[in-house]
N, C-alpha and C. Protein backbone atom coordinates (compact mmCIF):
# COMPACT_ATOMS: atom_id res chain seq x y z
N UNK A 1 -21.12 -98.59 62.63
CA UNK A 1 -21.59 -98.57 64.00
C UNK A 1 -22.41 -99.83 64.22
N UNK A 2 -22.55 -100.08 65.51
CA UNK A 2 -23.28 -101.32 65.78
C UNK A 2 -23.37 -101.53 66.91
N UNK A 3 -24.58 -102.48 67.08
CA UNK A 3 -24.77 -102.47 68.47
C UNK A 3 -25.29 -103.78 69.12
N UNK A 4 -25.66 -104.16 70.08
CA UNK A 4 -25.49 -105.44 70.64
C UNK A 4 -26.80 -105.64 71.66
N UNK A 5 -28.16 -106.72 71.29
CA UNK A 5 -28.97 -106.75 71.85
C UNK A 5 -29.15 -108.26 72.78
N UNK A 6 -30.00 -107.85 73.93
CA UNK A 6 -29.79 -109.61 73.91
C UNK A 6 -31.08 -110.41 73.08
N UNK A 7 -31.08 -111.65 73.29
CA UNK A 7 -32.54 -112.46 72.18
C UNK A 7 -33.77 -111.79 72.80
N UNK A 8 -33.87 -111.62 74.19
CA UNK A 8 -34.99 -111.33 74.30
C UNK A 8 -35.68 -110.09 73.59
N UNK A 9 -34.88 -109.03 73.42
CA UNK A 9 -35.32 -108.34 72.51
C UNK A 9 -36.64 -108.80 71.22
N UNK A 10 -36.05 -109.68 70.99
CA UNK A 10 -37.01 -110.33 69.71
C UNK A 10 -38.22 -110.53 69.78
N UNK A 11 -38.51 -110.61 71.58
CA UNK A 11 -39.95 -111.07 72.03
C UNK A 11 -40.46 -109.74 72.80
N UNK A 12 -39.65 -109.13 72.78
CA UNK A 12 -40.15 -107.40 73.20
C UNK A 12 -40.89 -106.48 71.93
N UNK A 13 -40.58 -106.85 70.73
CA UNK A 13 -40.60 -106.31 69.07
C UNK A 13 -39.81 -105.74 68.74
N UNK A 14 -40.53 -105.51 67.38
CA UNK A 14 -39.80 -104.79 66.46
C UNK A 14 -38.56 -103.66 67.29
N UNK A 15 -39.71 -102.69 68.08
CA UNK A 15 -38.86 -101.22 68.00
C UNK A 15 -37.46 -101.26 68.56
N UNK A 16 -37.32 -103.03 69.48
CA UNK A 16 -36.12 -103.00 70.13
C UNK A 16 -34.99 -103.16 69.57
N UNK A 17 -35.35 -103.66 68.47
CA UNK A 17 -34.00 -103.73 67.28
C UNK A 17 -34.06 -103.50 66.18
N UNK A 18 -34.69 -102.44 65.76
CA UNK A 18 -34.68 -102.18 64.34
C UNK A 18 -33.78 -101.15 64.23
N UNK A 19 -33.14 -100.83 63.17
CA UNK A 19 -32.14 -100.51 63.04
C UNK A 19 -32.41 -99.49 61.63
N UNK A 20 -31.65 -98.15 61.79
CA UNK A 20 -31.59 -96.50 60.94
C UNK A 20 -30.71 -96.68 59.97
N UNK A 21 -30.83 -95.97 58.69
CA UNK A 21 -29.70 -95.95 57.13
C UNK A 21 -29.22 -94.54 57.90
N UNK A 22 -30.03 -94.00 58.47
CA UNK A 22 -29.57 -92.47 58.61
C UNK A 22 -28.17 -92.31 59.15
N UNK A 23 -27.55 -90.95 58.41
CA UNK A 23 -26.38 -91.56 59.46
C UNK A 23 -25.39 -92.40 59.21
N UNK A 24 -24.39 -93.00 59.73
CA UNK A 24 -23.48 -94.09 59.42
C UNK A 24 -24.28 -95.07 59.47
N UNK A 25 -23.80 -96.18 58.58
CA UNK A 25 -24.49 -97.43 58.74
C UNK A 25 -24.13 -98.68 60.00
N UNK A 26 -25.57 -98.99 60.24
CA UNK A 26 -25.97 -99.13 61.19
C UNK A 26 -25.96 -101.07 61.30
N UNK A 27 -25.42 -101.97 62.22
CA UNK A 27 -25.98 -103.51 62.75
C UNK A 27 -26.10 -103.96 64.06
N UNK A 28 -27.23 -104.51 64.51
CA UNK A 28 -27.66 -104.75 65.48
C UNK A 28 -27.03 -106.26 65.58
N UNK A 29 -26.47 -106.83 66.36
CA UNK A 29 -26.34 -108.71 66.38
C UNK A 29 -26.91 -108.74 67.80
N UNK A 30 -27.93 -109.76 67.52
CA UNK A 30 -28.59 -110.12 68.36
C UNK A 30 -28.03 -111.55 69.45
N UNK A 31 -27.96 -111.39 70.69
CA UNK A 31 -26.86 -112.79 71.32
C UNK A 31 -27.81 -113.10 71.92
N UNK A 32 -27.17 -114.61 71.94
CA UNK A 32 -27.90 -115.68 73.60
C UNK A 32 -26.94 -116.07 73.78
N UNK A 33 -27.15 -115.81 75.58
CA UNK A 33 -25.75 -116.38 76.12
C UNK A 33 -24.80 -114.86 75.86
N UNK A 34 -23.41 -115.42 75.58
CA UNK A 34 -22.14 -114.28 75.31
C UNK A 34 -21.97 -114.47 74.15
N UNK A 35 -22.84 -115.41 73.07
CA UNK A 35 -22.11 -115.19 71.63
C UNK A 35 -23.64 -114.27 70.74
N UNK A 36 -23.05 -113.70 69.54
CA UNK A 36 -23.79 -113.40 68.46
C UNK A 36 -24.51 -114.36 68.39
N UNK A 37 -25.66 -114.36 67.40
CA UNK A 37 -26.23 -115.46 66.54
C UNK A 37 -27.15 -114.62 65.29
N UNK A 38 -27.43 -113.68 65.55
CA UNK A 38 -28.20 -112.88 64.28
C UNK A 38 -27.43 -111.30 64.03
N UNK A 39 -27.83 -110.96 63.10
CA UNK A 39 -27.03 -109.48 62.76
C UNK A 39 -28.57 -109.08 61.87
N UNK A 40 -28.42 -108.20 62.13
CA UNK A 40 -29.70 -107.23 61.54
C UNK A 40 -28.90 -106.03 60.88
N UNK A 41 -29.70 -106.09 59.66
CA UNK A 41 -29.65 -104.46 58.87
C UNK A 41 -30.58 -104.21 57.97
N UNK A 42 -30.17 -102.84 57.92
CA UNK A 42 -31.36 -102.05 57.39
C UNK A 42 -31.76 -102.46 55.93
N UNK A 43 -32.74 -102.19 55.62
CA UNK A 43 -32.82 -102.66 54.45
C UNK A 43 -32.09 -102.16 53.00
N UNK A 44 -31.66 -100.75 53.28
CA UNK A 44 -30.95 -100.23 52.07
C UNK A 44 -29.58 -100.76 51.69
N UNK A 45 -29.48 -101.56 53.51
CA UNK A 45 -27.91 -101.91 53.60
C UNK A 45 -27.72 -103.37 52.85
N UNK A 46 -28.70 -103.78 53.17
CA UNK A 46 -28.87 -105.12 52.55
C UNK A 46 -29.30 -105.37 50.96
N UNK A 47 -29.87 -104.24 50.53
CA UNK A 47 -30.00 -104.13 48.79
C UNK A 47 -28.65 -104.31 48.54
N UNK A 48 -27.64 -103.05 49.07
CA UNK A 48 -26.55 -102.13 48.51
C UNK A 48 -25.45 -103.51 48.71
N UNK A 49 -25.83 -104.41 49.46
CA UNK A 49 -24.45 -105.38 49.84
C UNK A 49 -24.96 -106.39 48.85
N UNK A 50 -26.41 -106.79 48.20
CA UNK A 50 -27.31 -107.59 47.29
C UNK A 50 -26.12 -107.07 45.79
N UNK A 51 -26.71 -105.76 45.77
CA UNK A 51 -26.33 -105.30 44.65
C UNK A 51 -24.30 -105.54 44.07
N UNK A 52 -23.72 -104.73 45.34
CA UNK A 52 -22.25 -105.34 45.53
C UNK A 52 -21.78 -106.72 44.86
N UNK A 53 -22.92 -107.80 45.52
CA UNK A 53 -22.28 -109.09 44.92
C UNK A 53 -22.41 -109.54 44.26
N UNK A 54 -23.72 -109.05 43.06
CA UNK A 54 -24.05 -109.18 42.38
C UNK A 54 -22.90 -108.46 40.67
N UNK A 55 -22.33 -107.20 41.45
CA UNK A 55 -21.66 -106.37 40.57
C UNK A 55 -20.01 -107.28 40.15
N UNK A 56 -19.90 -108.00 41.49
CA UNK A 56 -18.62 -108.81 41.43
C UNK A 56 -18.65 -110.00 40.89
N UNK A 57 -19.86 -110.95 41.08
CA UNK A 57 -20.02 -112.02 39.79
C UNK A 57 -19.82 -111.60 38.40
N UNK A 58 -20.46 -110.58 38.07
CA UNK A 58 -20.17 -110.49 36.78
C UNK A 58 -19.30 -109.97 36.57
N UNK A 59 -18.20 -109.04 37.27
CA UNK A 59 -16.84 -108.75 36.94
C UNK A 59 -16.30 -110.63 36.52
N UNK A 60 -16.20 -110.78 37.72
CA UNK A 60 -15.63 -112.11 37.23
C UNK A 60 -16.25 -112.92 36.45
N UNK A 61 -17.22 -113.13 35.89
CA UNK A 61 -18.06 -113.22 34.65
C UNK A 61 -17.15 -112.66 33.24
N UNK A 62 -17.13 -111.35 33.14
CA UNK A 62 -16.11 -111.19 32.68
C UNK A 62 -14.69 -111.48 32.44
N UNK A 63 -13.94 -111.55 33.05
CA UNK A 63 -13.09 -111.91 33.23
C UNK A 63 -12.66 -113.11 33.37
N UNK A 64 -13.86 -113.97 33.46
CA UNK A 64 -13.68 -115.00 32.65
C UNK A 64 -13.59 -115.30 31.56
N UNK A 65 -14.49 -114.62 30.94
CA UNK A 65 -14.57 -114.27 29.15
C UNK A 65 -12.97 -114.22 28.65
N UNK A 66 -12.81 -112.87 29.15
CA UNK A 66 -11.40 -112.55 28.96
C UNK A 66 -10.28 -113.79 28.62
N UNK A 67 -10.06 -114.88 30.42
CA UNK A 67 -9.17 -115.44 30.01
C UNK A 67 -9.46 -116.63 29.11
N UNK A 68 -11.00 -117.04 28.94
CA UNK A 68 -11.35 -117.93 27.76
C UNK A 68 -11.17 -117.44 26.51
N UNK A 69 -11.20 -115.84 25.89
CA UNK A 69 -10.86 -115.86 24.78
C UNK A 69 -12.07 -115.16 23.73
N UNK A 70 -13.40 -114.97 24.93
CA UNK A 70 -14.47 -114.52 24.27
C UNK A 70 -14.20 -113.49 24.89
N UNK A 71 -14.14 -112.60 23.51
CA UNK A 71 -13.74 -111.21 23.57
C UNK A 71 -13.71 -110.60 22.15
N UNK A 72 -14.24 -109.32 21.61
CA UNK A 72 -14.93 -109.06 20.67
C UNK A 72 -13.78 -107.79 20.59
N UNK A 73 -13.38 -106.83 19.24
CA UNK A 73 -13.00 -105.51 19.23
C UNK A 73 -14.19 -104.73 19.60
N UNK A 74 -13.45 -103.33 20.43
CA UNK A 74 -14.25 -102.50 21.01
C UNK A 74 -14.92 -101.52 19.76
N UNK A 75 -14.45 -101.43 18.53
CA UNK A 75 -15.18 -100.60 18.16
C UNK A 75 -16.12 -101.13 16.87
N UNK A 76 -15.88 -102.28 17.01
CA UNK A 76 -16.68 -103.34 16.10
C UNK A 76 -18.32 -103.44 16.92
N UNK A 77 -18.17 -103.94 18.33
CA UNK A 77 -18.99 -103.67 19.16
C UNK A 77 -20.07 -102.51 19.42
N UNK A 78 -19.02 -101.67 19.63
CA UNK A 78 -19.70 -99.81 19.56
C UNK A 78 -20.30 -99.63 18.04
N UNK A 79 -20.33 -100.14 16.87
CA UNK A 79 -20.76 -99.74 15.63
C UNK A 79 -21.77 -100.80 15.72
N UNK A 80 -21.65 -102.04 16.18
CA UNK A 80 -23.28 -102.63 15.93
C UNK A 80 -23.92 -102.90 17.21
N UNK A 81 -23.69 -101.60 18.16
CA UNK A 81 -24.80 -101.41 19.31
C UNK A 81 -25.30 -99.54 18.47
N UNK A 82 -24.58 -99.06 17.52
CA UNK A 82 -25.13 -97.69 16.98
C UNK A 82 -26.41 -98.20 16.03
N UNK A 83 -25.72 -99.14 15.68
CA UNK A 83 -26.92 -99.44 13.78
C UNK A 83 -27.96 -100.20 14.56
N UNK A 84 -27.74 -100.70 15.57
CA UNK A 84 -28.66 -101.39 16.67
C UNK A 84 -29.70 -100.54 17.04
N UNK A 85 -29.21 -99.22 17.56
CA UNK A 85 -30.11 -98.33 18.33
C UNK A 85 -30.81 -97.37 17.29
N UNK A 86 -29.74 -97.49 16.30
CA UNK A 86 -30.41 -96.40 14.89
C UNK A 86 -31.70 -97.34 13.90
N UNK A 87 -31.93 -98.56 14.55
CA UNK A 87 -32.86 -99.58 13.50
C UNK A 87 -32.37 -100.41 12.53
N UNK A 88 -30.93 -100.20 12.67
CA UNK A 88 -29.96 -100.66 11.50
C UNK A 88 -29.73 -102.06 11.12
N UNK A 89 -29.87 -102.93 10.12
CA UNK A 89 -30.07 -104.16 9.69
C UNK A 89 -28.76 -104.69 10.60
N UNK A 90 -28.10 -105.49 11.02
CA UNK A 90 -26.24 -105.76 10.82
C UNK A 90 -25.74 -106.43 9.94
């Protein structure tokens, strides 16, 4: 959902465009004139889209690994993250 303020809003405050998680998620774009120029969201929305791109660098982080070649067996791995967590010398 979303919704459409004009700039002056900005000089009216906060309450005129702040914007609810509640609910479907929520953006305000703020215009001068007939175009956009700002988009507002909430703050959980903006962690959760933080967090998102953050989750996709390191996929591809990975997957870079992958096609470079750094890449370890999985259960070689899983046995010295056990002796790891058990105090275990390697």
């Amino acid at each position: 959902m979303q919704s459409m303020k004009p700039s002056a809003s900005l000089q009216k405050g906060y309450s005129n465009i702040s914007v609810s998680s509640e609910g479907t998620p929520k953006r305000v774009y703020i215009k001068k004139s007939k175009y956009s120029v700002l988009a507002v969201r909430d703050k959980e929305q903006c962690e959760r889209i933080t967090d998102e791109i953050e989750l996709y660098r390191l996929l591809e982080e990975g997957a870079e690994d992958i096609r470079a070649g750094r890449t370890r067996p999985f259960d070689i791995v899983m046995q010295e993250l056990r002796m790891k967590i058990n105090g275990e010398k390697l």
